[in-house]
C-alpha atoms as a PDB file:
ATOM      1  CA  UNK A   1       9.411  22.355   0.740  1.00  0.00           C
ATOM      2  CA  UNK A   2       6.095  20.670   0.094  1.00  0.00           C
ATOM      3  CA  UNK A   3       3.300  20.294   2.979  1.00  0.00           C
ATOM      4  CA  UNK A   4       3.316  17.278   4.869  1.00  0.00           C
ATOM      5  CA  UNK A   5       0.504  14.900   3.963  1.00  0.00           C
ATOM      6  CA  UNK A   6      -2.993  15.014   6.330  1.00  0.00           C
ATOM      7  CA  UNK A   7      -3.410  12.221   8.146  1.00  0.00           C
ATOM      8  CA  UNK A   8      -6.120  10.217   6.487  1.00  0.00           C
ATOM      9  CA  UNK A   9      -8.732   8.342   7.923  1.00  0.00           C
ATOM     10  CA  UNK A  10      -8.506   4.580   6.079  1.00  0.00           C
ATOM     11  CA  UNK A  11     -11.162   1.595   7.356  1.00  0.00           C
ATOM     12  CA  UNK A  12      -8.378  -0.954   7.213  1.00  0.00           C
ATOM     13  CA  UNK A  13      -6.240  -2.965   5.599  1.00  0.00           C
ATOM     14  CA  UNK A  14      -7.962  -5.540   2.928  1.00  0.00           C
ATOM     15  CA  UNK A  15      -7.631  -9.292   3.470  1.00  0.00           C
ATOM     16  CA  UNK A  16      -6.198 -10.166   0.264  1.00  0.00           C
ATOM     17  CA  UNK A  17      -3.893  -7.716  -0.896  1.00  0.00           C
ATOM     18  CA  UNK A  18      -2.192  -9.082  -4.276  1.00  0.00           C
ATOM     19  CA  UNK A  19      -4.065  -9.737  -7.461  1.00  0.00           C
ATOM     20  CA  UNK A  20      -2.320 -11.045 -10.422  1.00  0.00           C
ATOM     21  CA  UNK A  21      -3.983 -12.750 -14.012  1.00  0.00           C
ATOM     22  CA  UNK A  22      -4.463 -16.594 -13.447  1.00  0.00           C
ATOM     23  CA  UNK A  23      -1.516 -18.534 -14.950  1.00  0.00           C
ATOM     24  CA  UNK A  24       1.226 -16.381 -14.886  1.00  0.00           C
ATOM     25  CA  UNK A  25       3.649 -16.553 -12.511  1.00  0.00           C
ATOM     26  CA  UNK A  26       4.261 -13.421 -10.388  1.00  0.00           C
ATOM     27  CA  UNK A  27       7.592 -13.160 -10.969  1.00  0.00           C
ATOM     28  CA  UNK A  28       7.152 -12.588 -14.907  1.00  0.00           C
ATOM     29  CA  UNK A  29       4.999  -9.808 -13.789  1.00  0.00           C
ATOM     30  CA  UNK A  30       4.961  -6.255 -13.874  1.00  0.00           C
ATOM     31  CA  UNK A  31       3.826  -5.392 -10.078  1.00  0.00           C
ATOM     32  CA  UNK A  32       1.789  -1.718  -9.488  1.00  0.00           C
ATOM     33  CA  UNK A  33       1.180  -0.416  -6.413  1.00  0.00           C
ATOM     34  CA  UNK A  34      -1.467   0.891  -4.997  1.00  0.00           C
ATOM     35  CA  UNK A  35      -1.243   2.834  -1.557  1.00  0.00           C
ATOM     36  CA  UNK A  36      -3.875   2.038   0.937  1.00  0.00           C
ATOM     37  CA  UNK A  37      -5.231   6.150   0.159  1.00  0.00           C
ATOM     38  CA  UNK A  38      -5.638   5.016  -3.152  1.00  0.00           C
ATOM     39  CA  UNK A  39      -7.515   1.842  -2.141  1.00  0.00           C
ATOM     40  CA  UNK A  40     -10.020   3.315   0.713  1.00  0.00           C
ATOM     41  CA  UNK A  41     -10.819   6.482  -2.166  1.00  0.00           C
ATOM     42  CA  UNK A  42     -12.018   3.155  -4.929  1.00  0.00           C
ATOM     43  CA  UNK A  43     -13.921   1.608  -1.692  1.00  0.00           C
ATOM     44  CA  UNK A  44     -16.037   4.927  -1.228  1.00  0.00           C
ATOM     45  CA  UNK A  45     -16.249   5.853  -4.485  1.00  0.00           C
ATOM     46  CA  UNK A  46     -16.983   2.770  -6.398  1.00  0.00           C
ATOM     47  CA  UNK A  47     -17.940   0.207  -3.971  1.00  0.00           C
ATOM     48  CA  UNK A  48     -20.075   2.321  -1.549  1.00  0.00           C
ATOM     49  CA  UNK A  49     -21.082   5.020  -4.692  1.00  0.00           C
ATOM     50  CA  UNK A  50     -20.291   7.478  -2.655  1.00  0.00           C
ATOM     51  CA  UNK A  51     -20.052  11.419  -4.398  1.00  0.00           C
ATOM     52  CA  UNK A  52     -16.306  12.777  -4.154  1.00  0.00           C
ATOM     53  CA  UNK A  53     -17.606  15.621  -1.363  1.00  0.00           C
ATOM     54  CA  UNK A  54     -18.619  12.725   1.203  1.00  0.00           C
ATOM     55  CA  UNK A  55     -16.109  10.435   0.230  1.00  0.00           C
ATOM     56  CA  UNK A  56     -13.715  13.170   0.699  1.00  0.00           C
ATOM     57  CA  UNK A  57     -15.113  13.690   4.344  1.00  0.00           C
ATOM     58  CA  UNK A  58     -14.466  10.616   5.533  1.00  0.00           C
ATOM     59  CA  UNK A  59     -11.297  10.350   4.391  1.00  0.00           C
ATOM     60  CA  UNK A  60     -10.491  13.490   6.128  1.00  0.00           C
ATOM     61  CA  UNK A  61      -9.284  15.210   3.084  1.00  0.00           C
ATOM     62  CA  UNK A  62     -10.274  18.308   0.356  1.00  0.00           C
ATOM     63  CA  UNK A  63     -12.706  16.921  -2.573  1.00  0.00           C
ATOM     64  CA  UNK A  64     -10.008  18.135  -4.839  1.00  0.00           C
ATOM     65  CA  UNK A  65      -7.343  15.683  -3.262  1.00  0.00           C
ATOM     66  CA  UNK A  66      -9.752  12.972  -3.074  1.00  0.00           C
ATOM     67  CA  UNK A  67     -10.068  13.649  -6.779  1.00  0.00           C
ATOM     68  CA  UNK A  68      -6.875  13.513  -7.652  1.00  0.00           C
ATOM     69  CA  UNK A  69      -5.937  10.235  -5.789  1.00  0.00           C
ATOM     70  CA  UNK A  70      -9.449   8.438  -7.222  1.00  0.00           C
ATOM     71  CA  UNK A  71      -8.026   9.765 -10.356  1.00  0.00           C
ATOM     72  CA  UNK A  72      -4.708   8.027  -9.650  1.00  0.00           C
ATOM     73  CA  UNK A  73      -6.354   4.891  -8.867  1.00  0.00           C
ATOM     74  CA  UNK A  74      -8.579   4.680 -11.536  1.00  0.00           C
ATOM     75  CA  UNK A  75      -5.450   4.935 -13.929  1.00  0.00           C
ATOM     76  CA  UNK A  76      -3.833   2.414 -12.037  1.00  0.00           C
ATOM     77  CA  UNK A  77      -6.443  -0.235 -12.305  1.00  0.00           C
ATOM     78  CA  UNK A  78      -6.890   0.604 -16.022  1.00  0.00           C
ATOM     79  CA  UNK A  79      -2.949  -0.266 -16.075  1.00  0.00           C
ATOM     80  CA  UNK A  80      -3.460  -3.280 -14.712  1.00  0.00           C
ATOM     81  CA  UNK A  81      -6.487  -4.820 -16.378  1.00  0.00           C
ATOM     82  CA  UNK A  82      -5.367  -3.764 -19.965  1.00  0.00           C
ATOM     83  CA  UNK A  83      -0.948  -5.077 -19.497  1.00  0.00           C
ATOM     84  CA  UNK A  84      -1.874  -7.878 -17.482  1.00  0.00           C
ATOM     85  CA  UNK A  85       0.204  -6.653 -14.465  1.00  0.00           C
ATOM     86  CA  UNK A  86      -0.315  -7.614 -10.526  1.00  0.00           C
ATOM     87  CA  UNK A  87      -1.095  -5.510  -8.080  1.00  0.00           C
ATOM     88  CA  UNK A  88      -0.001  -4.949  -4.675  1.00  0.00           C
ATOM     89  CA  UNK A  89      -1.516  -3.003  -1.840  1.00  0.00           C
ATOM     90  CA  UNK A  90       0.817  -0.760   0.258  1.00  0.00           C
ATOM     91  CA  UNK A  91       0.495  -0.539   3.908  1.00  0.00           C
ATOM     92  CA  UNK A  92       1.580   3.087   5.343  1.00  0.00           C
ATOM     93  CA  UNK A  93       1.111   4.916   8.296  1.00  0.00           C
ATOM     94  CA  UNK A  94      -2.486   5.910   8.316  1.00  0.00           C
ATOM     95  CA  UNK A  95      -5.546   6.902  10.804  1.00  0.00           C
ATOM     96  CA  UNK A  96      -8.353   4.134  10.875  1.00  0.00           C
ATOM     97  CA  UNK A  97     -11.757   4.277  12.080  1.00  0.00           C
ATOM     98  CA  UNK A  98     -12.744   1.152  13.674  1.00  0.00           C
ATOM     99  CA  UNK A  99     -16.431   0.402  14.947  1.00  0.00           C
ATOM    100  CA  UNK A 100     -17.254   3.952  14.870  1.00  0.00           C
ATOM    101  CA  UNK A 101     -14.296   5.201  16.912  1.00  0.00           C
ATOM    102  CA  UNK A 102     -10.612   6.380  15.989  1.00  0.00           C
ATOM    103  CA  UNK A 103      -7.322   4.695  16.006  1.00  0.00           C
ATOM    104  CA  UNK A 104      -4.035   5.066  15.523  1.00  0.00           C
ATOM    105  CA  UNK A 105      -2.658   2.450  13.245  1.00  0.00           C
ATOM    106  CA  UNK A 106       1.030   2.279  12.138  1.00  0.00           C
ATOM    107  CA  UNK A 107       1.615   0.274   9.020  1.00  0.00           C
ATOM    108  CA  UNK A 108       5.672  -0.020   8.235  1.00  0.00           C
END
């Protein structure tokens, strides 16, 4: 039986959370998701330039996991910019920090 997943420490959910190439409609689309883990580790790590070892701290994770989910990203995004696919952010159950303090979010 595999370990239950840490809880992770996200900043939030995005504003916009659907892309999709101008002109199609989004029902002739392939749709990827990306979890919100997924979408906080490209915020550090590309947006903020952050190395994995902090980024990986303020998730509230091991570098190696934050690795593999950047990793997982990455992929994704490649995915969609080369097929012309949307993307979707997932809300799940996650920790937030929020002005410097903790709290408990639950995304369905």
């Amino acid at each position: 039986m595999p370990r239950p997943k840490c809880r992770r420490n996200i900043c939030g959910m995005p504003d916009k959370n659907y892309f999709k190439p101008r002109g199609i409609p989004a029902g002739d689309l392939e749709e990827i998701v990306l979890n919100l883990d997924e979408f906080e580790a490209i915020r550090l790590a590309d947006h903020e330039q952050l190395y994995q070892e902090e980024a990986a701290a303020r998730m509230n994770i091991s570098r190696q996991t934050f690795g593999r989910i950047i990793d997982g990203a990455h992929k994704k995004i490649a995915d969609v910019l080369m097929n012309g696919k949307a993307v979707s952010i997932e809300e799940t159950k996650q920790y937030c920090h929020e002005k410097g303090r903790r709290a408990k979010r639950n995304y369905q």
